[in-house]
Protein backbone atom coordinates (compact mmCIF):
# COMPACT_ATOMS: atom_id res chain seq x y z
CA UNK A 1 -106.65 52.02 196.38
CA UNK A 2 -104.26 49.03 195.44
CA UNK A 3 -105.36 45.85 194.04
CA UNK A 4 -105.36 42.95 195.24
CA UNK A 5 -103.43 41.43 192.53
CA UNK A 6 -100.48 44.34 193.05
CA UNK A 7 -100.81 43.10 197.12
CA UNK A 8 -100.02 40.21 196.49
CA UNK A 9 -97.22 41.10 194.48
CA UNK A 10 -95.84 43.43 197.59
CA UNK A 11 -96.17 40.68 200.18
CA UNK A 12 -94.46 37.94 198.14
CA UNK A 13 -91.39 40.55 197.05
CA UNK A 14 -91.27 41.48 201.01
CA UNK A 15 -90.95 38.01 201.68
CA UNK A 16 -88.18 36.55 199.11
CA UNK A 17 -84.57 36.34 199.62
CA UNK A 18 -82.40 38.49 197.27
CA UNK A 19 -79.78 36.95 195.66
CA UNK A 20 -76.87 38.18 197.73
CA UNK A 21 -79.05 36.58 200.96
CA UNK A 22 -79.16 33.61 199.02
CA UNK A 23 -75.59 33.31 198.19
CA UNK A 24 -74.85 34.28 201.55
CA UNK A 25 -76.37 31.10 203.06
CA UNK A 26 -74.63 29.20 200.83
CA UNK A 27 -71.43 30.27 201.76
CA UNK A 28 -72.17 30.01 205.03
CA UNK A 29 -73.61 26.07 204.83
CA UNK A 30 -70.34 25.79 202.58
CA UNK A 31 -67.98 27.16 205.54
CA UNK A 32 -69.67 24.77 207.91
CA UNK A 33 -69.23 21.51 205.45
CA UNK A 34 -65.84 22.28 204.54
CA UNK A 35 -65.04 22.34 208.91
CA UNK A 36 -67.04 19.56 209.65
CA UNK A 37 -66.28 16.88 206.62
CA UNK A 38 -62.18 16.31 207.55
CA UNK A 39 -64.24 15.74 211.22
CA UNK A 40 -66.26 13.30 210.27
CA UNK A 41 -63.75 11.57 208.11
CA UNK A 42 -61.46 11.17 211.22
CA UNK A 43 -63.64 10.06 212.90
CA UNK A 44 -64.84 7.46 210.61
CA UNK A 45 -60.73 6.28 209.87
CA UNK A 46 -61.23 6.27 214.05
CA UNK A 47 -63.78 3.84 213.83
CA UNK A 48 -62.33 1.34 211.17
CA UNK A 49 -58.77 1.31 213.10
CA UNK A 50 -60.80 0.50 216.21
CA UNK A 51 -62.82 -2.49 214.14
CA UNK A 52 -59.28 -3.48 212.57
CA UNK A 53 -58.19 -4.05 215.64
CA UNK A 54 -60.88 -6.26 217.32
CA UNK A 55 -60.82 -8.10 214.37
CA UNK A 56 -57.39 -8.90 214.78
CA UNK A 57 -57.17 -9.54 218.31
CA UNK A 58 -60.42 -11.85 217.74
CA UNK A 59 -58.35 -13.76 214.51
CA UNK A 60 -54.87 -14.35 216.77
CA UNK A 61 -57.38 -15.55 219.63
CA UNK A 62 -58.63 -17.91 217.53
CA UNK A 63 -55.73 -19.26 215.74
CA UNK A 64 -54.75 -19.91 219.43
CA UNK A 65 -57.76 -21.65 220.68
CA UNK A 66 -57.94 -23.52 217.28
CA UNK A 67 -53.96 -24.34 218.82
CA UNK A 68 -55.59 -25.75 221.75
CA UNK A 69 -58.15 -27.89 220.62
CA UNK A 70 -56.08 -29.74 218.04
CA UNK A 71 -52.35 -29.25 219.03
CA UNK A 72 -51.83 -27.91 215.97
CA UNK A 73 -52.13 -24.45 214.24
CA UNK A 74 -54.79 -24.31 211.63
CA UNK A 75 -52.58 -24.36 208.19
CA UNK A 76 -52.37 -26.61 205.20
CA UNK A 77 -49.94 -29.92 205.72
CA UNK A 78 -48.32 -28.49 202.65
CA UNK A 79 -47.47 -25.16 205.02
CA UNK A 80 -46.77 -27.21 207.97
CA UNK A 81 -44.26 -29.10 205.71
CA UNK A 82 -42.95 -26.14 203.95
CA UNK A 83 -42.36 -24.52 207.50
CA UNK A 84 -40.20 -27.35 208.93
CA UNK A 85 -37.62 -27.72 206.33
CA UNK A 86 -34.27 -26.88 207.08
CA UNK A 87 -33.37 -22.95 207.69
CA UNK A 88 -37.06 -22.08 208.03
CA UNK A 89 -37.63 -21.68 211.39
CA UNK A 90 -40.73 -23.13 211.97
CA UNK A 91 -42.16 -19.61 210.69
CA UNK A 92 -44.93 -19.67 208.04
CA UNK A 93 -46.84 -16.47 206.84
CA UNK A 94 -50.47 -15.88 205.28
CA UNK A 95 -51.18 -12.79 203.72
CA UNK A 96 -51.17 -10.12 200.58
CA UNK A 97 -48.65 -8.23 198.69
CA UNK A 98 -48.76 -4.85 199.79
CA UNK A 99 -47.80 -1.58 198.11
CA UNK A 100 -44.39 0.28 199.27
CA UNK A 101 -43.78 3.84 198.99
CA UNK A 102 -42.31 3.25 195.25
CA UNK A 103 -45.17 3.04 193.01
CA UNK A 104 -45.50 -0.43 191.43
CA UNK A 105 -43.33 -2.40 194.43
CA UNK A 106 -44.57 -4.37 196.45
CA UNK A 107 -43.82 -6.31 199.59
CA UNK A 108 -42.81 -8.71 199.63
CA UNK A 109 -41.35 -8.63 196.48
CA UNK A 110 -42.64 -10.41 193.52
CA UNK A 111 -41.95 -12.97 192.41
CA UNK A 112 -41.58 -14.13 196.01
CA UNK A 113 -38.09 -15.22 197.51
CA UNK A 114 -38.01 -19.03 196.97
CA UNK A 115 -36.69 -18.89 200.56
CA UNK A 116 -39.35 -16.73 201.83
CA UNK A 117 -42.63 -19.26 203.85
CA UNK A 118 -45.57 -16.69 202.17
CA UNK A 119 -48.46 -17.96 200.76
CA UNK A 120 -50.41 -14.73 199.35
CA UNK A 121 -53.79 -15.24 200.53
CA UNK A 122 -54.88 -15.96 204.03
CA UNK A 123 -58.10 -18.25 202.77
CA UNK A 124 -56.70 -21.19 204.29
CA UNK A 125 -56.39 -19.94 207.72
CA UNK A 126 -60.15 -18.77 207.00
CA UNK A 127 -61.56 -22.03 205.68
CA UNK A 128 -60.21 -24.00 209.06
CA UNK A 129 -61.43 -21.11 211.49
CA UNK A 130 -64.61 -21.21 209.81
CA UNK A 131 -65.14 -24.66 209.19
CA UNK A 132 -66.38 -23.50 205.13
CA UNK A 133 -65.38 -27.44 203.53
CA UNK A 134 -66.20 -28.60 199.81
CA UNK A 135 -65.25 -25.17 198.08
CA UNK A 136 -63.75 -24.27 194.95
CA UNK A 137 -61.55 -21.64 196.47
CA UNK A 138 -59.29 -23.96 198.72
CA UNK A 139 -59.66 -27.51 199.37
CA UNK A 140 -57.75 -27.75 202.66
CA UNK A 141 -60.74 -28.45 205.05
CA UNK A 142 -62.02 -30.37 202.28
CA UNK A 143 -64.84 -32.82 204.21
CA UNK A 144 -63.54 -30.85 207.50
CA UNK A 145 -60.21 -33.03 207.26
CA UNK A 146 -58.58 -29.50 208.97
CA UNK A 147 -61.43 -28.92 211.82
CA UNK A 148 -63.16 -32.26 212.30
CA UNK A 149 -65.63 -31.37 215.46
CA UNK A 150 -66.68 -28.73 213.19
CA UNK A 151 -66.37 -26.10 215.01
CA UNK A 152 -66.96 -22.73 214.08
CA UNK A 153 -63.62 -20.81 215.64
CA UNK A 154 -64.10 -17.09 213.94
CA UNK A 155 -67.31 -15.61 213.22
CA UNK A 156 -65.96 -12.89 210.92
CA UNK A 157 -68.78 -10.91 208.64
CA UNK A 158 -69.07 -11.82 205.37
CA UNK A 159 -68.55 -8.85 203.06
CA UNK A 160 -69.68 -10.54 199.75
CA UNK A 161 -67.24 -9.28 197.32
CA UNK A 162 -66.34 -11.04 194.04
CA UNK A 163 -62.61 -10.75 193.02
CA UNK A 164 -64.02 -11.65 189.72
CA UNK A 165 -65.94 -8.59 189.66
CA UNK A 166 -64.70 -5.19 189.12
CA UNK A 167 -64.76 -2.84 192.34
CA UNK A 168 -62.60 -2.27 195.19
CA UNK A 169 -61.97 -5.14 197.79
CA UNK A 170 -64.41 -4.55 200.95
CA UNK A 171 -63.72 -5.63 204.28
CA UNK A 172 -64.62 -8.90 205.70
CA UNK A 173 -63.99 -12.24 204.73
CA UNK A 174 -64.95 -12.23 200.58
CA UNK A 175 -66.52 -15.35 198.07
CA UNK A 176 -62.40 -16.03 197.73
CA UNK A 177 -62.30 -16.78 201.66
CA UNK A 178 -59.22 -13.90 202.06
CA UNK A 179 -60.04 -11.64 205.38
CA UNK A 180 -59.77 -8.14 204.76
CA UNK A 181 -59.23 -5.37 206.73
CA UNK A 182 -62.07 -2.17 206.47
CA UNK A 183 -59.92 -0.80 204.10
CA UNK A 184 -59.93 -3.53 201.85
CA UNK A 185 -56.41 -5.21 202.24
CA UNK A 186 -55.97 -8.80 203.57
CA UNK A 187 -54.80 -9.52 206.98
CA UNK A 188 -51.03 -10.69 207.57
CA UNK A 189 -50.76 -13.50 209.57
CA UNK A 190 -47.64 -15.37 210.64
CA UNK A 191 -47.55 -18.53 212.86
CA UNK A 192 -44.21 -20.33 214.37
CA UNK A 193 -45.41 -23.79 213.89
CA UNK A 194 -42.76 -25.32 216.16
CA UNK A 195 -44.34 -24.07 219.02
CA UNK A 196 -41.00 -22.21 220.75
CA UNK A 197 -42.70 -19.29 221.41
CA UNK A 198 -40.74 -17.56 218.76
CA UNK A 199 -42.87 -15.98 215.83
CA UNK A 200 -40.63 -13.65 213.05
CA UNK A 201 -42.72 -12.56 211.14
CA UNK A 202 -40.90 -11.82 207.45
CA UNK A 203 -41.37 -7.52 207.25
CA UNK A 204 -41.19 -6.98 211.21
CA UNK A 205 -38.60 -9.46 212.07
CA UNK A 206 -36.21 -6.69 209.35
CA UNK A 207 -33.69 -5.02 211.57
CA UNK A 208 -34.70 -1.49 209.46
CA UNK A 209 -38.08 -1.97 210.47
CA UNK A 210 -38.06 -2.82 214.28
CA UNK A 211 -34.11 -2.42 214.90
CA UNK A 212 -33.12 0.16 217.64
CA UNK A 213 -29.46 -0.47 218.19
CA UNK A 214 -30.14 -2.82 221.03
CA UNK A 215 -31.78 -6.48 221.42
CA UNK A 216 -34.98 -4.62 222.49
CA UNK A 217 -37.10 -3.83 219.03
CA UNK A 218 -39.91 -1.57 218.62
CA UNK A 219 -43.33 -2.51 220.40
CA UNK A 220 -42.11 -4.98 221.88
CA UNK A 221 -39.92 -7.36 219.50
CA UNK A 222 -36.63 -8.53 220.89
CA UNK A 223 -33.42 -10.14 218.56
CA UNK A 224 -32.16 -12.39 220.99
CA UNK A 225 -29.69 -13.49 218.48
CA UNK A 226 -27.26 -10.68 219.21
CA UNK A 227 -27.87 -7.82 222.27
CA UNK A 228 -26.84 -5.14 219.71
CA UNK A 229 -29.56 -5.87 217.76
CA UNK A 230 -27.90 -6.88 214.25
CA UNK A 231 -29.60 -8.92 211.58
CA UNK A 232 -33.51 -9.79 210.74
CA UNK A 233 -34.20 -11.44 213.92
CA UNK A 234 -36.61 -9.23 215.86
CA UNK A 235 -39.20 -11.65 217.06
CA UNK A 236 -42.68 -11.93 219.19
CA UNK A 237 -42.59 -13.79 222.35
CA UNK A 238 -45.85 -16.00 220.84
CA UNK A 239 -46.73 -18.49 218.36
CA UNK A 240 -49.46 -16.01 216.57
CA UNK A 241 -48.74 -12.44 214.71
CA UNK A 242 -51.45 -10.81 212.72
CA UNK A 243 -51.36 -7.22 211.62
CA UNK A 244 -52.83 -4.62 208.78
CA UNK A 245 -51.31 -2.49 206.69
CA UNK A 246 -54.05 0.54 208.06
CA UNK A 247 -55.76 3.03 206.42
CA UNK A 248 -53.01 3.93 203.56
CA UNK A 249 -52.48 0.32 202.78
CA UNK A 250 -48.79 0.74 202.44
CA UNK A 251 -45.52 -0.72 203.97
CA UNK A 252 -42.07 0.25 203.84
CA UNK A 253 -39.86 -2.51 204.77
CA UNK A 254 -36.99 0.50 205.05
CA UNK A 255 -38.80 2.49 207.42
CA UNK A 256 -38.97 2.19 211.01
CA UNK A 257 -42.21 0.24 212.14
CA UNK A 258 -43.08 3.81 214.02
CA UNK A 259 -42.65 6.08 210.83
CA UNK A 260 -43.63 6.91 207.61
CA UNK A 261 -46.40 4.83 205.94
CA UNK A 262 -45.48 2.07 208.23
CA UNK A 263 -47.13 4.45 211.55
CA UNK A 264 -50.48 3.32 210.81
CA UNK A 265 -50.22 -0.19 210.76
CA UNK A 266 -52.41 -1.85 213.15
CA UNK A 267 -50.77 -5.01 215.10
CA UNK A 268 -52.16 -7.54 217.33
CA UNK A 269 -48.89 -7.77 219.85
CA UNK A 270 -49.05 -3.87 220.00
């Protein structure tokens, strides 16, 4: 009669996987992960182009309702000044420099065109929309000289990061006041500040970018400077233009705005 001890033994060796079961289930789970993670990962890109593009929709409704309270769009006086000289249309843009296709160029190109209205951070659109007065990083609604009923325009969430510190940029409006979009890169935004109803914004105003061979421009934009469409005059029928560079983070001011790495870009008059 068998012991108990060599019993045992049987019932725990009748029970246990074999190796090959075991690295059969593994494989298997391994299949599964390999179909479901590009899944999940579109859906999550999904998600962030959707949030990109409340968040910009919410930031050119407020620069607008900011426009209606004070007459005014919410910029420095040394923007407002810069965008009423001579030859400059009115047009003044807030934003980043953004990689292009070529590794280490950017747009726009630095050092920036001295002809070329960008200021490359958008804090100071922030600071006025969010009434944030008495900081280090921009003194422009310094004692709420820019937003004096104080009111709180954009309620954008805070993502906390440090430029100081080392890390990738998160989305959200940082300790340095620049709005980012979920993929870390700061919201363009371009105002007309003489209030013609004309906004060019600098990379989608390019003929190569939003040119078709007629007046009428990609989503939307129309030259009416010359009904074949020649020269960088492809404009927005509005006084607000803000837009992301989406997930990839590039531009391609050669590229058609509906191609290449400029497909993804995520636009508040589209």
């Amino acid at each position: 009669m068998p012991s108990m001890v060599n019993r045992k033994s049987q019932i725990i060796s009748e029970r246990a996987f074999t190796i090959v079961e075991l690295l059969t289930v593994i494989a298997i789970i391994a299949i599964l992960a390999a179909i479901l993670l590009p899944t999940l990962g579109a859906a999550k890109v999904q998600a962030q182009k959707k949030q990109a593009q409340l968040q910009i929709r919410d930031l050119a409704t407020q620069i607008q309702n900011y426009d209606s309270a004070y007459s005014r769009m919410p910029v420095s006086t040394a923007a407002q000044s810069a965008a009423m000289q001579a030859g400059n249309g009115g047009m003044f843009t807030y934003g980043g420099l953004l990689p292009t296709t070529a590794n280490g160029v950017t747009w726009p190109a630095a050092p920036l065109p001295a002809n070329l209205n960008y200021f490359p951070s958008n804090n100071e659109v922030i600071a006025i929309l969010m009434d944030v007065t008495n900081t280090t990083v921009t003194a422009v609604n310094q004692n709420h000289q820019k937003n004096p009923q104080q009111t709180m325009f954009l309620n954008a969430k805070s993502s906390n990061w440090d430029p100081s510190q080392a890390g990738t940029p998160q989305g959200g409006v940082g300790n340095d006041l620049v709005y980012r979009d979920p993929w870390g890169n700061p919201y363009i935004i371009t105002m007309n500040l003489n209030a013609d109803n004309q906004c060019l914004d600098p990379f989608y105003r390019l003929q190569a970018v939003s040119g078709t061979g007629s007046a009428t421009g990609i989503n939307g934009l129309i030259n009416s400077t010359d009904p074949g469409g020649a020269g960088n005059n492809f404009a927005f029928h509005g006084n607000v233009m803000v837009w992301s560079a989406g997930p990839d983070g590039k531009v391609d001011p050669n590229s058609g705005a509906n191609s290449g790495v400029n497909k993804d870009n995520i636009l508040s008059w589209q």
